[in-house]
Each structure stands twice: as structure tokens, then as C-alpha cells.
C-alpha atoms as a PDB file:
ATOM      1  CA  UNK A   1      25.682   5.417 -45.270  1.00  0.00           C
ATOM      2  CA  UNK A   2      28.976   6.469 -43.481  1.00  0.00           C
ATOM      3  CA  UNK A   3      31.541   3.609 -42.646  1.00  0.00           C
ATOM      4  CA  UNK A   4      33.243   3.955 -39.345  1.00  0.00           C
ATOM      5  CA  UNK A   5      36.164   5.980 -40.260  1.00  0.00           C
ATOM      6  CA  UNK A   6      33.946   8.650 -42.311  1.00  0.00           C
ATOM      7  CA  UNK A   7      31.760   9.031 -38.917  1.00  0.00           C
ATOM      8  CA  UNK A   8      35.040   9.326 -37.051  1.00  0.00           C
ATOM      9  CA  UNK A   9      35.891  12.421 -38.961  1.00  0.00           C
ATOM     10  CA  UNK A  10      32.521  13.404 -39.115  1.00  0.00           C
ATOM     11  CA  UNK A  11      32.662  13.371 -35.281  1.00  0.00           C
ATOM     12  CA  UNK A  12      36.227  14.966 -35.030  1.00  0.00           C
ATOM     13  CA  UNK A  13      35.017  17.850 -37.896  1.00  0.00           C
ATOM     14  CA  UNK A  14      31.979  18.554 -35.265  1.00  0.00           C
ATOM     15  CA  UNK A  15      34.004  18.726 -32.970  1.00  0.00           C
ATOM     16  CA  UNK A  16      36.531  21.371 -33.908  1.00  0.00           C
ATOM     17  CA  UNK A  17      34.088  23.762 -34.398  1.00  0.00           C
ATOM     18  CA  UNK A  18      33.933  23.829 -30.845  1.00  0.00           C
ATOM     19  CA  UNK A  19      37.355  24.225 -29.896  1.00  0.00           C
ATOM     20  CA  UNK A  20      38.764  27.776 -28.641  1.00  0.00           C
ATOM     21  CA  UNK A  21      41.396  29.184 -27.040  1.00  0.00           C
ATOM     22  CA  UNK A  22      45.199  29.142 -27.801  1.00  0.00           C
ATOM     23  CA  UNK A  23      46.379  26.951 -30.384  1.00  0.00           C
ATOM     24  CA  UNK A  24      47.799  25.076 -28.202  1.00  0.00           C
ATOM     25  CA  UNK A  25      45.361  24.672 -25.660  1.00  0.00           C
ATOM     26  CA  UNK A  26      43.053  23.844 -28.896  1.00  0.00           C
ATOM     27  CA  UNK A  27      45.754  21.064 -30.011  1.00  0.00           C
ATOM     28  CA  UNK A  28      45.304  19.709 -26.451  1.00  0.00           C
ATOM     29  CA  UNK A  29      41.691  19.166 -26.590  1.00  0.00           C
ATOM     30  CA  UNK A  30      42.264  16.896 -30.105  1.00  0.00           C
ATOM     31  CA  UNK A  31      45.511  15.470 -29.136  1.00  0.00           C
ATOM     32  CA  UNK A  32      43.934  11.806 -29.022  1.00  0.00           C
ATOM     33  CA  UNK A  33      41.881  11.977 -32.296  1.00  0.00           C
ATOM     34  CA  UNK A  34      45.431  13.655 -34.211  1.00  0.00           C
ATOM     35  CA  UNK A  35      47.444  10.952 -36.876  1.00  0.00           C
ATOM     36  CA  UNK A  36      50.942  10.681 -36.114  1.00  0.00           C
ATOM     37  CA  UNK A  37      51.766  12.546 -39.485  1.00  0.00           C
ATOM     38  CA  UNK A  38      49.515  14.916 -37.690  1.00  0.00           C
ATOM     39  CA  UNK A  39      51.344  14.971 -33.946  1.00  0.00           C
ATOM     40  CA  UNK A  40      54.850  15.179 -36.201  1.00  0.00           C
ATOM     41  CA  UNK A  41      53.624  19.022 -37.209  1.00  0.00           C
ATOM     42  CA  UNK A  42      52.546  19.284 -33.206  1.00  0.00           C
ATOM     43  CA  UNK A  43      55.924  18.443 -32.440  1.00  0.00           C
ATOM     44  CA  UNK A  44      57.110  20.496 -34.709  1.00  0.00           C
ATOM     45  CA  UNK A  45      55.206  23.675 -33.744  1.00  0.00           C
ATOM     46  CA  UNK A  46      56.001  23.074 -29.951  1.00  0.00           C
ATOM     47  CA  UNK A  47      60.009  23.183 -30.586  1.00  0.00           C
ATOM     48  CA  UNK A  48      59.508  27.326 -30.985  1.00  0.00           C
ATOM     49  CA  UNK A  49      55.970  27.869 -29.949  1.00  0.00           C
ATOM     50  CA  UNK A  50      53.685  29.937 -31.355  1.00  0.00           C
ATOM     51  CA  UNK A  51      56.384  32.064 -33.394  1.00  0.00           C
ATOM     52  CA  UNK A  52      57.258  27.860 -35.867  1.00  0.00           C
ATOM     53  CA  UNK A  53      54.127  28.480 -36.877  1.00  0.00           C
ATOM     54  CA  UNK A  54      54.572  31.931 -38.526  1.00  0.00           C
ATOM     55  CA  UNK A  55      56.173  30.511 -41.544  1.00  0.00           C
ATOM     56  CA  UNK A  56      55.074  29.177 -44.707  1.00  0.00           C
ATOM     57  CA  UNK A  57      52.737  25.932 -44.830  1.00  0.00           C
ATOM     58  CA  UNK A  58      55.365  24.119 -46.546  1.00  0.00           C
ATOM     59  CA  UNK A  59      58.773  25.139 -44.548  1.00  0.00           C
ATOM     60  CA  UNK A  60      56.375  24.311 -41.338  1.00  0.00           C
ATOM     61  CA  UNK A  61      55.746  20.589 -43.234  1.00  0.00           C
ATOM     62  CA  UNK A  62      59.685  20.122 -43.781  1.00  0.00           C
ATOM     63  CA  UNK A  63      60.236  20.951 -40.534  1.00  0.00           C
ATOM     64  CA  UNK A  64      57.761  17.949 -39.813  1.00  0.00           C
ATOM     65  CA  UNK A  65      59.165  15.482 -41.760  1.00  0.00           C
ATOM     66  CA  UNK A  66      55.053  15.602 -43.499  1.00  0.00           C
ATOM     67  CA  UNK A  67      53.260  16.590 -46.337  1.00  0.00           C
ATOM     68  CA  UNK A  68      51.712  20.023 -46.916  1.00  0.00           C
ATOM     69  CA  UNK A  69      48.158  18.371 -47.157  1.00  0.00           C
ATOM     70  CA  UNK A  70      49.005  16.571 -43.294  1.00  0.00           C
ATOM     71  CA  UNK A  71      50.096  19.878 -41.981  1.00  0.00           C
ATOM     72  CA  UNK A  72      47.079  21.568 -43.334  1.00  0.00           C
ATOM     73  CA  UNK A  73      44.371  18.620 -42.033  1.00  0.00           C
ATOM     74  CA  UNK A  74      45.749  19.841 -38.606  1.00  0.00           C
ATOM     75  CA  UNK A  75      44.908  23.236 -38.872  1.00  0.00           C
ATOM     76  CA  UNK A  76      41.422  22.133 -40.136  1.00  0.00           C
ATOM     77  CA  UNK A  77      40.938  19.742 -36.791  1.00  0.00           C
ATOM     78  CA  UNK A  78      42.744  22.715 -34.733  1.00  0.00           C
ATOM     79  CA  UNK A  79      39.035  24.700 -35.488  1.00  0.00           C
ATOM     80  CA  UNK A  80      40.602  27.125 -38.137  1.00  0.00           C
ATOM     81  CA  UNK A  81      39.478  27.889 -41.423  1.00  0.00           C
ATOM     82  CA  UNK A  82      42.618  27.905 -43.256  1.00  0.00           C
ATOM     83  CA  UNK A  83      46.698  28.366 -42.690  1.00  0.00           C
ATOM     84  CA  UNK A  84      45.696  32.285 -42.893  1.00  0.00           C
ATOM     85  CA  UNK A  85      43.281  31.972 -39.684  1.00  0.00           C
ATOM     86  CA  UNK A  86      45.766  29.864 -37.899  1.00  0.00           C
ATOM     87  CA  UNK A  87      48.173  31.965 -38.032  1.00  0.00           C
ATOM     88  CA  UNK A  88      46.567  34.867 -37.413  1.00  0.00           C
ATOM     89  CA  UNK A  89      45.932  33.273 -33.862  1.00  0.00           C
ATOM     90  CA  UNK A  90      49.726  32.709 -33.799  1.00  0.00           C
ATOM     91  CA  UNK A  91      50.117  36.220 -34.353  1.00  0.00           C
ATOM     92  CA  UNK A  92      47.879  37.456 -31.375  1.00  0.00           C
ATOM     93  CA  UNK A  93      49.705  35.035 -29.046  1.00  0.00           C
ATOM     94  CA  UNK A  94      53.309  36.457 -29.975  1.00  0.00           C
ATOM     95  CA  UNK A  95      51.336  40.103 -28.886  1.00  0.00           C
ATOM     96  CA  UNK A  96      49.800  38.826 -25.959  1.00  0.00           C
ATOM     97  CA  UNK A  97      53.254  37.464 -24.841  1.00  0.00           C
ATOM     98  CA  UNK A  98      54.438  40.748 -24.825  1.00  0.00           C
ATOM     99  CA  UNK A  99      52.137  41.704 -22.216  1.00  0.00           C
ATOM    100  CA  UNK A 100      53.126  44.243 -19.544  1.00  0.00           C
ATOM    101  CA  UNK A 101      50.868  45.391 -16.149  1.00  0.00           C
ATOM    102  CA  UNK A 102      51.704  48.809 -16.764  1.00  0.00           C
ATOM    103  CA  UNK A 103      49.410  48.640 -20.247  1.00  0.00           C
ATOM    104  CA  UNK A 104      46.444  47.613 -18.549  1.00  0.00           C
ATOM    105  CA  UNK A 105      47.043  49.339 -15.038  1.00  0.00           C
ATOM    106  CA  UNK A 106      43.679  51.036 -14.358  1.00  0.00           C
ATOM    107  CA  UNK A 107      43.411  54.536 -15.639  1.00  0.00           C
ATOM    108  CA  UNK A 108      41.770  55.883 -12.227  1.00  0.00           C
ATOM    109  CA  UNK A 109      39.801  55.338  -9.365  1.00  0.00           C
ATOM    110  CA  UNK A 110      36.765  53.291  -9.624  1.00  0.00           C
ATOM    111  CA  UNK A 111      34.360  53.601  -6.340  1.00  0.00           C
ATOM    112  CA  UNK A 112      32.082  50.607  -7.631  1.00  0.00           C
ATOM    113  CA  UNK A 113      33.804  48.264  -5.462  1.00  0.00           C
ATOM    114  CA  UNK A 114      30.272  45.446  -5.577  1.00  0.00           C
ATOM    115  CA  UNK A 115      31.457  45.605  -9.764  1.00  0.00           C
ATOM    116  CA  UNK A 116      34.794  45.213  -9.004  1.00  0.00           C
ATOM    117  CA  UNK A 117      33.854  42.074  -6.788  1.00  0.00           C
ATOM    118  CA  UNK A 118      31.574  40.940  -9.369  1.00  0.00           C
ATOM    119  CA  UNK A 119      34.247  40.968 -12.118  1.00  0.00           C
ATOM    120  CA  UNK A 120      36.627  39.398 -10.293  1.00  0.00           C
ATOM    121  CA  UNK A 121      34.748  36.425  -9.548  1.00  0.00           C
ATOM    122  CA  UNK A 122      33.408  36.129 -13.032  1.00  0.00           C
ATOM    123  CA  UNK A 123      37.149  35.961 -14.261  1.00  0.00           C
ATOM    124  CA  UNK A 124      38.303  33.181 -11.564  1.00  0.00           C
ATOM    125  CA  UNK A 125      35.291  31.009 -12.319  1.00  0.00           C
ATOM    126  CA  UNK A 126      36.352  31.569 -16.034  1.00  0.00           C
ATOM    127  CA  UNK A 127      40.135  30.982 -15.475  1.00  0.00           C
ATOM    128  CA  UNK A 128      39.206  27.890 -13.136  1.00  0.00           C
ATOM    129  CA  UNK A 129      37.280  26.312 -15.803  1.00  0.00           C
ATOM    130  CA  UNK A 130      39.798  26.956 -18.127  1.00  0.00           C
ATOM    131  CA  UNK A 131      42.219  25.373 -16.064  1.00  0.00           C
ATOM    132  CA  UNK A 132      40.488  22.470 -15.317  1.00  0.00           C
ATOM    133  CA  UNK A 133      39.107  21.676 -18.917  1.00  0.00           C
ATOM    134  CA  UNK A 134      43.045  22.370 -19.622  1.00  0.00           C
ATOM    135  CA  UNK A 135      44.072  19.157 -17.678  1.00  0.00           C
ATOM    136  CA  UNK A 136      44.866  15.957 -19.646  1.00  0.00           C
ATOM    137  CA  UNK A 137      43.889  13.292 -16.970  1.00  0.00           C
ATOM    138  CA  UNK A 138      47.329  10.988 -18.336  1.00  0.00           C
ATOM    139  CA  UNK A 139      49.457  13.850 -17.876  1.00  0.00           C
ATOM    140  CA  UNK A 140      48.338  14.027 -14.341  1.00  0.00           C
ATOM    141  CA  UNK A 141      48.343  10.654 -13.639  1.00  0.00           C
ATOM    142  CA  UNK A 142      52.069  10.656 -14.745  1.00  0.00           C
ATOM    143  CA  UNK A 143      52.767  13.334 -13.235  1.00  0.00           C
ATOM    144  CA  UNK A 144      51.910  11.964  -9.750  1.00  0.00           C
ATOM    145  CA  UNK A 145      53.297   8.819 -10.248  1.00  0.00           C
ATOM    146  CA  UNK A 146      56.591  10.624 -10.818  1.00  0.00           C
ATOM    147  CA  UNK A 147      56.554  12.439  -7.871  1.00  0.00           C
ATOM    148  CA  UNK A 148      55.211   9.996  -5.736  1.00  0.00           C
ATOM    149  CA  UNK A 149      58.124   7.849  -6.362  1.00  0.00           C
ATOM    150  CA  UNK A 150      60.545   7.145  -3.552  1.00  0.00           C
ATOM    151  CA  UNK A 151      63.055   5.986  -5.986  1.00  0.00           C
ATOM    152  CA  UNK A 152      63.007   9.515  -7.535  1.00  0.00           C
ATOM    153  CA  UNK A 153      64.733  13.241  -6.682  1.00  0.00           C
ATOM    154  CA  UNK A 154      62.083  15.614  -6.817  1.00  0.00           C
ATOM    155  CA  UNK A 155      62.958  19.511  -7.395  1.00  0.00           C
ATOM    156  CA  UNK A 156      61.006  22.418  -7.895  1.00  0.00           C
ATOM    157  CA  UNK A 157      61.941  25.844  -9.260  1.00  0.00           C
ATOM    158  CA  UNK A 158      60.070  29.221 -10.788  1.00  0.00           C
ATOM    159  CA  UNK A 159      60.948  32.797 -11.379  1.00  0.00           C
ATOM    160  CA  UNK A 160      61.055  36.027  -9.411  1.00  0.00           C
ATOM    161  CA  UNK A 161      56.723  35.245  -8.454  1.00  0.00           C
ATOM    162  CA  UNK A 162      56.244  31.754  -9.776  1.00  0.00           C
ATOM    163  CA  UNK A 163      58.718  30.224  -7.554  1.00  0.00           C
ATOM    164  CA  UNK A 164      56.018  31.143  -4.694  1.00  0.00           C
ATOM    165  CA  UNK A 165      53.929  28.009  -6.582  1.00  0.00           C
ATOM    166  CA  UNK A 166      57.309  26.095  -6.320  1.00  0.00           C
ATOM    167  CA  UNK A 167      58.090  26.568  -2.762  1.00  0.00           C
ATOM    168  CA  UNK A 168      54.586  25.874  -1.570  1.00  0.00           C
ATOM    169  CA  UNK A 169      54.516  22.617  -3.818  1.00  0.00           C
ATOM    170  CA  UNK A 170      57.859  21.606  -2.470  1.00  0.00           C
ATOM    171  CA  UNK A 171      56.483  22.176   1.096  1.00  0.00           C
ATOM    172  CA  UNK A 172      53.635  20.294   0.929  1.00  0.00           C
ATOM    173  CA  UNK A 173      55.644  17.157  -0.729  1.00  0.00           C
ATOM    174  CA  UNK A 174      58.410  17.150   1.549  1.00  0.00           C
ATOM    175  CA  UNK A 175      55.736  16.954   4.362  1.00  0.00           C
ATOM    176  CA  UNK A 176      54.667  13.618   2.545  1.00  0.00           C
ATOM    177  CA  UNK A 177      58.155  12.274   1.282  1.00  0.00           C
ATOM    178  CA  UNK A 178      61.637  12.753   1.738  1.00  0.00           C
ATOM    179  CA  UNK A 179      64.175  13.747  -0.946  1.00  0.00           C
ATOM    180  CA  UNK A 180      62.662  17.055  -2.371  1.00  0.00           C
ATOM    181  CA  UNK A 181      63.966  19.955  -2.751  1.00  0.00           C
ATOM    182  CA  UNK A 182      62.939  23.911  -3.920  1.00  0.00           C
ATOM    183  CA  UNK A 183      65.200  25.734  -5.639  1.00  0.00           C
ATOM    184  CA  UNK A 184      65.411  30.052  -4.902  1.00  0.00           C
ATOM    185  CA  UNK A 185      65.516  31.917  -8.017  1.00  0.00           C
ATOM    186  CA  UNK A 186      68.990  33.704  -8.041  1.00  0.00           C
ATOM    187  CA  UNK A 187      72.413  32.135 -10.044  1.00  0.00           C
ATOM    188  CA  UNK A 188      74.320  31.036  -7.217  1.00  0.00           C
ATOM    189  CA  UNK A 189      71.331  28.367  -5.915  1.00  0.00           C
ATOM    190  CA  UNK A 190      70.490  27.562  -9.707  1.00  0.00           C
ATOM    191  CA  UNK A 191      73.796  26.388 -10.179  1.00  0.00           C
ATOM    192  CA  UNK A 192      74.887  24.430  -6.889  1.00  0.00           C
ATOM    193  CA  UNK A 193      70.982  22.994  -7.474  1.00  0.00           C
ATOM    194  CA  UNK A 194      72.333  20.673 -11.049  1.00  0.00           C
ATOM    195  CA  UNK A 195      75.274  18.904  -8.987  1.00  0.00           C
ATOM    196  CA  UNK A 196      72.819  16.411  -7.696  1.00  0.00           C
ATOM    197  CA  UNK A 197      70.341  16.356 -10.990  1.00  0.00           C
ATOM    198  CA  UNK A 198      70.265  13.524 -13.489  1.00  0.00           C
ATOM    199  CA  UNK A 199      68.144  10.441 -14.629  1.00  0.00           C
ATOM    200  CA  UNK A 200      66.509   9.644 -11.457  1.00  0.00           C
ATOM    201  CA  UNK A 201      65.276  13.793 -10.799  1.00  0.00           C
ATOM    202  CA  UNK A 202      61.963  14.984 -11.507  1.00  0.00           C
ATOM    203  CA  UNK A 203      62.274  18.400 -11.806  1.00  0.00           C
ATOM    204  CA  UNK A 204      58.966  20.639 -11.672  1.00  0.00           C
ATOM    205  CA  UNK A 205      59.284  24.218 -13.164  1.00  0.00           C
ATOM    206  CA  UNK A 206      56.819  26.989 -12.780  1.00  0.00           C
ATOM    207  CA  UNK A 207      57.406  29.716 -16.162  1.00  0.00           C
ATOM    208  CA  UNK A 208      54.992  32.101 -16.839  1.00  0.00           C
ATOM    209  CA  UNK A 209      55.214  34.899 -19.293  1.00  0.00           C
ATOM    210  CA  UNK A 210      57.240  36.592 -19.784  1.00  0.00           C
ATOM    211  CA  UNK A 211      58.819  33.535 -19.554  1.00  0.00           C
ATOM    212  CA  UNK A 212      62.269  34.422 -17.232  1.00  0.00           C
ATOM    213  CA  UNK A 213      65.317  34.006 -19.100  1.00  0.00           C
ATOM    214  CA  UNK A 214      67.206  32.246 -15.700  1.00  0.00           C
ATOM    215  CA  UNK A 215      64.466  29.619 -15.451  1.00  0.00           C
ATOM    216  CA  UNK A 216      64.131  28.680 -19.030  1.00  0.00           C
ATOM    217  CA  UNK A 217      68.005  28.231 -18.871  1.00  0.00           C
ATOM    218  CA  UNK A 218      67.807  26.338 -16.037  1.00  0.00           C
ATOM    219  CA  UNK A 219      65.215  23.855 -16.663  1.00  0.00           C
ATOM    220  CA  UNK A 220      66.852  23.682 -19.886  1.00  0.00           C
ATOM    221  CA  UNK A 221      70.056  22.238 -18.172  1.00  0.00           C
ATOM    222  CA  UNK A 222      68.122  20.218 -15.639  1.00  0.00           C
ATOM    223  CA  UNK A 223      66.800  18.233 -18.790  1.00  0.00           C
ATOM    224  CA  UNK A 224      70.393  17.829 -20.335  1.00  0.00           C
ATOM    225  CA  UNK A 225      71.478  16.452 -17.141  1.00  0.00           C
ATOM    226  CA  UNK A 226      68.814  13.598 -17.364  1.00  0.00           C
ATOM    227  CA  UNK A 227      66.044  15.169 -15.208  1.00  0.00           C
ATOM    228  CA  UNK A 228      62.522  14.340 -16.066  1.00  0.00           C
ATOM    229  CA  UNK A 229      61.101  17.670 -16.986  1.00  0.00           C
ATOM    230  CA  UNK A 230      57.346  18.660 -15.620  1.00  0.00           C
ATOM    231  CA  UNK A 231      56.384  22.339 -16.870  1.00  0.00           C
ATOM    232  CA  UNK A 232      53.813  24.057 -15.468  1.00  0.00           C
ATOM    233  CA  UNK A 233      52.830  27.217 -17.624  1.00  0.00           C
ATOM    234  CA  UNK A 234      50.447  29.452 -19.015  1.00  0.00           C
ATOM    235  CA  UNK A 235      48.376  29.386 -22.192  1.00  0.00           C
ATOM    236  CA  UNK A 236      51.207  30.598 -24.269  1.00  0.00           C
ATOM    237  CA  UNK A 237      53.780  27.774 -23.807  1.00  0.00           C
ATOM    238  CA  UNK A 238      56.973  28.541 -22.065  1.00  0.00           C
ATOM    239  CA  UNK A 239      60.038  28.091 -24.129  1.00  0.00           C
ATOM    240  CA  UNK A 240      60.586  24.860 -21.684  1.00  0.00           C
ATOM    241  CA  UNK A 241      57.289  23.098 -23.214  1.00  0.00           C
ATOM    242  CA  UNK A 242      59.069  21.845 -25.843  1.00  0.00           C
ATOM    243  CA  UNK A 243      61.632  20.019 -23.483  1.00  0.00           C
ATOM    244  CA  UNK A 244      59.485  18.897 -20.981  1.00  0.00           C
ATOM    245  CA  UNK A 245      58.025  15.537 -20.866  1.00  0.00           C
ATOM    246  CA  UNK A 246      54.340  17.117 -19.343  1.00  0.00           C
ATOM    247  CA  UNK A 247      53.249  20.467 -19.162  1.00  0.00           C
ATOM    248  CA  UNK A 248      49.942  21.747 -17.759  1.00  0.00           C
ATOM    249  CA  UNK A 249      49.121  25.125 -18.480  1.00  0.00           C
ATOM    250  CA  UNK A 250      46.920  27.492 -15.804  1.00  0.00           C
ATOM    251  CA  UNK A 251      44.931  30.293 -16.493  1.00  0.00           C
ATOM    252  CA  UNK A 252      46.460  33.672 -16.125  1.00  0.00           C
ATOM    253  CA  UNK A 253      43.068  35.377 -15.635  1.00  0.00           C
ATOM    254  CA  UNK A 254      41.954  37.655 -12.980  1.00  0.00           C
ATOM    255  CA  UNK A 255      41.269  41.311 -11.782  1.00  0.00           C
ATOM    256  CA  UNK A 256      44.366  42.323 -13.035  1.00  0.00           C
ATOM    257  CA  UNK A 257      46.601  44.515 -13.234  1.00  0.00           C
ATOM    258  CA  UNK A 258      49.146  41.354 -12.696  1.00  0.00           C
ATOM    259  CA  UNK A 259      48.372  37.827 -14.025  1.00  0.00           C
ATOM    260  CA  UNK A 260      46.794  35.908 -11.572  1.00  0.00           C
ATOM    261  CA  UNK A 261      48.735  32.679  -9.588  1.00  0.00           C
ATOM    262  CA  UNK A 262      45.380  31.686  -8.439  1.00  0.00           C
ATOM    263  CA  UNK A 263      44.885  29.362 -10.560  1.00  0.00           C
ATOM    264  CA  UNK A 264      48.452  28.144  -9.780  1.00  0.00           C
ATOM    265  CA  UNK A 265      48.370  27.356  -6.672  1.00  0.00           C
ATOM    266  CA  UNK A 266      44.866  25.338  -7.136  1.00  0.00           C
ATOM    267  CA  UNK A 267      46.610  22.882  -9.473  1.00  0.00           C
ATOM    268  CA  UNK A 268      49.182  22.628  -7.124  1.00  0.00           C
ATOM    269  CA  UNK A 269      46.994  21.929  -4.223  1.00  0.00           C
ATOM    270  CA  UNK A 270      45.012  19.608  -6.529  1.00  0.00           C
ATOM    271  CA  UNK A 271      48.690  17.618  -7.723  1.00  0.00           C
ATOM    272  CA  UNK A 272      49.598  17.327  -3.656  1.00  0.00           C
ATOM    273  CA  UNK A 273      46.166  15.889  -2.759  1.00  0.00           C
ATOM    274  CA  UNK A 274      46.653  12.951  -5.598  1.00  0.00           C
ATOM    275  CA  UNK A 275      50.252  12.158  -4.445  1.00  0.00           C
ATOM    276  CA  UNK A 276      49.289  11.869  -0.812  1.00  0.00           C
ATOM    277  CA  UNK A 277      46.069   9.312  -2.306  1.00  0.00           C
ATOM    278  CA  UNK A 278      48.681   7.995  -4.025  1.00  0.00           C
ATOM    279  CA  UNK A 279      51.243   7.456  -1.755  1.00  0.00           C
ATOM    280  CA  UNK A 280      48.631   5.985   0.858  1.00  0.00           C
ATOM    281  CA  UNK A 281      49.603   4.919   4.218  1.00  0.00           C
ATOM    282  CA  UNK A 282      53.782   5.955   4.572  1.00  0.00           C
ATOM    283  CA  UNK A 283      52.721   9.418   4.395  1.00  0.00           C
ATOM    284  CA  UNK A 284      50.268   9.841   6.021  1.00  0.00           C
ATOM    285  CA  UNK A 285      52.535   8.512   8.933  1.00  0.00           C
ATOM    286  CA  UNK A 286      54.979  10.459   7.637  1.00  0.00           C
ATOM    287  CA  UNK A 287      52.622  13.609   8.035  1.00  0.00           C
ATOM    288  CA  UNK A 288      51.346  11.907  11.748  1.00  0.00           C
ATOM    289  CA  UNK A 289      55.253  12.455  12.487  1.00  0.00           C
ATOM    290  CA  UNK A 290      55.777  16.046  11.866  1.00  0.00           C
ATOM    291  CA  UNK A 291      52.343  16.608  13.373  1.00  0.00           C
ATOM    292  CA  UNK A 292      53.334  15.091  16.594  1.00  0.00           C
ATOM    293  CA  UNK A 293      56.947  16.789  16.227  1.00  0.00           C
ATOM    294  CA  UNK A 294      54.816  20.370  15.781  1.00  0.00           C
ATOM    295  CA  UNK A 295      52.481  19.986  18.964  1.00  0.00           C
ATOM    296  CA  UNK A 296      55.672  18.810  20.648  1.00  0.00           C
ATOM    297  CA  UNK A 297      57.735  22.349  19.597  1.00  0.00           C
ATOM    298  CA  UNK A 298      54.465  24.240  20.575  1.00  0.00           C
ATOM    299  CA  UNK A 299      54.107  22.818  23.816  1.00  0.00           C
ATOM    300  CA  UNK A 300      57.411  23.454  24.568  1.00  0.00           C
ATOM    301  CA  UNK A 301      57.503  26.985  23.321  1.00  0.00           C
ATOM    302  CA  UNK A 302      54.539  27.989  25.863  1.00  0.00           C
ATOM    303  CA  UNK A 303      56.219  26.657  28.797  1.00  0.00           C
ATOM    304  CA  UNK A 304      58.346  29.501  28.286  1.00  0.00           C
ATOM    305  CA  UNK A 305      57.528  32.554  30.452  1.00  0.00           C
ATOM    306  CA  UNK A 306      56.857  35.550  28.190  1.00  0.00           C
ATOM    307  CA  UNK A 307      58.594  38.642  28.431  1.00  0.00           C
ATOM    308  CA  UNK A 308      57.081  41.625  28.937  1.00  0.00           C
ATOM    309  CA  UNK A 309      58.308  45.029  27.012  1.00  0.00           C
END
């Protein structure tokens, strides 16, 4: 007969043969069931994810501060066979990093436009689920209560197409409290941006692969400077991950030849719609103000006669 902690592995065992994915969305799905010897290797691996866990088993333990045997029980709950397997996965991810539109821009013209339509909603619904299974439900909750936070200094900043997700979550916020800010992607606004950053900022980066030099650096110096660090990524980890205090990580998948943001601005829209629940009450007369203040401009604007060409 099994005592409770042999039917808790027993359970957790069962379990990892269900896991899939990335390693680390894998290490997400067990992050409650792992030892703190155990979350010590996570740690570890995060610091330089996935490329900390191309070395050998026992470098990867130093680096821990753990056994061998620990690092290797991790691997076994992570759904791998051995420290071969795992980082064989590793080894995919640092390819799949490396990915570039022009290798999988479509070779010609396809006329089957109902199979193109079919396709592409088979690999949303896949990416949404994805995303949503992705989603650790205390990671959102702290995320919200960060931003909903009246006390706090909320900026948001992306790359050269992820700062889209930044500008349209900045938007939406500053629509239902004041003091928040979107930063443009280019040197000069990065820069004047980390005068005002420090302990009481909550700083929300978008970095998707490739993962653009400029916003790892910045996010990077918004965390040095005190800010509260909320990455929102892909699959692969951006190099921020290991800095931030939550990441959530959205599916890249659609008709391609570009990653798709689809699933990036859903979490978004999802994030906004539990900070305004949140919040309650002051913003929603917050958002009764600008509302009044828009039919106001709009009444205005078609009192004006219209000029003809």
C-alpha cells in the first residue's frame, strides 16, 4: 500500500508523461509539484535559457548549488527520459530561435484558398489553447494587482512589431488609470524613458524572437533601476525571463510566413479586462469621463461646415 508521499510521486510521474512543449513551458505546468533543490536547477536554467542547459549534468548542478541526482529528478518530472532527451529538446529550441520568415516563405502560389482558411484556423485554435493552458493563474493575479495599483508607474515597451502589443496595452490602461506610459522603440525615447523608472515602476515588456537586442537592454536597465519587471514572450524565453519577476509566454503560431501577435494581443485584452474588474468603480468613471469628453469633441467637430474639394 502506497503512503501519501509515494502516491504523490506516483501522481506527479503520471503526470509528466503528459507534459509537452518547450522545456520551459513543460517546467511551467510542474512548477507547484517541483522541491526547492528542484526550482534551484529551474533557476538556474532560466539565467541563460535554453542554451544553461547544454552543458554537462554536473556543471548544470554546480551552477544550482544541487546534487547531480536533484538536477536529474527534474528532468525525469520535466517528461524526459534522460539528460540526453532533455537536451536534445534544448537543442531544437536554440534552432528554432534562429528562425527567419524568409525559410518558410511559401514556395508559390496556392489557389486553395478554403485550405488555406482551414489551416489557419486550426493553428489559432492550437496557439490559443496553448496560450491559455500557458497561463499560471498567480502570475496573472500579480500581474494585475501590479498594474492596477495607483501607487505604481506603469510602462510598457516592445520591439520594432511587438511594441504594437505595448502601445495598445498602454492605451487601454491609461483609459482606466493615470500614470502610464508606452515607450517607442528607437534609442533616444529608450533612454529619456529610465529618468523616471525605479522601485515604484512596473514595467511591461513585449520580446519575441529574435529577441531585439535594444529591448533586452532596456528592460535589462529598467530592472537595475528598481522597476518591477513583467515579460511577456514566446515559448522560447526572452533573454529578459530570467530578470523579470512574471513572464507569460504566447503562442507564436499561425499561417505564417511571420509569427503571429494574435495571440498577443488576446492576452493583452484578457490582462485589461481583469484590471478594469479589478480596479472597479474609479475607472469605470474614469472611462465615463473620456467617453463624455469624446462625444463632446465629436459633436463639436460636426458643427463644422465641411469643405468641399
Amino acid at each position: 500500500m502506497c503512503n501519501g508521499t509515494s502516491a504523490s510521486r506516483l501522481a506527479l510521474m503520471t503526470r509528466a508523461i503528459e507534459l509537452h512543449g518547450t522545456v520551459a513551458q513543460r517546467i511551467r505546468q510542474v512548477r507547484d509539484a517541483l522541491a526547492p533543490g528542484e526550482m534551484r536547477v529551474v533557476a538556474a536554467l532560466t539565467e541563460s535559457y535554453p542554451t544553461a542547459g547544454l552543458v554537462p549534468i554536473a556543471q548544470l548542478a554546480a551552477e544550482a548549488g544541487v546534487s547531480a541526482p536533484t538536477a536529474l529528478r527534474l528532468v525525469g518530472k520535466l517528461g524526459f527520459s534522460g539528460y540526453g532527451a532533455f537536451q536534445e529538446a534544448l537543442r531544437a529550441e536554440v534552432q528554432t530561435r534562429l528562425f527567419s520568415p524568409v525559410t518558410v516563405y511559401p514556395a508559390g502560389v496556392d489557389g486553395d484558398l478554403h485550405s488555406a482558411i482551414v489551416d489557419a484556423a486550426n493553428r489559432y485554435g492550437e496557439g490559443l489553447q496553448a496560450t491559455v493552458n500557458g497561463i499560471s493563474a498567480d502570475d496573472l493575479a500579480r500581474a494585475v494587482e501590479l498594474l492596477a495599483d495607483p501607487t505604481r508607474h506603469v510602462v510598457t515597451a516592445g520591439g520594432r512589431f511587438s511594441s504594437i502589443l505595448a502601445t495598445q496595452l498602454s492605451r487601454y490602461l491609461h483609459m482606466l488609470r493615470p500614470d502610464v506610459v508606452a515607450v517607442e522603440p528607437n534609442s533616444g525615447d529608450h533612454m529619456a524613458s529610465l529618468i523616471d523608472i525605479d522601485a515604484t515602476t512596473v514595467a511591461v515588456v513585449f520580446d519575441y524572437r529574435r529577441y531585439q537586442g535594444s529591448t533586452v537592454e532596456w528592460g535589462m536597465a529598467a530592472a537595475e533601476r528598481g522597476a518591477e519587471l513583467i515579460v511577456v514572450t514566446d515559448a522560447y524565453l526572452s533573454p529578459l525571463a530570467a530578470r523579470a519577476a512574471t513572464v507569460f509566454a504566447t503562442s507564436h503560431l499561425g499561417p505564417g510566413p511571420f509569427d503571429s501577435m494574435a495571440h498577443g494581443f488576446m492576452f493583452v485584452e484578457l490582462i485589461v479586462s481583469l484590471v478594469a474588474t479589478h480596479l472597479g468603480g474609479p475607472a469605470r468613471d474614469r472611462l465615463a469621463a473620456f467617453e463624455e469628453l469624446q462625444v463632446r469633441e465629436e459633436g463639436r467637430r460636426g458643427t463644422r461646415p465641411t469643405k468641399l474639394p
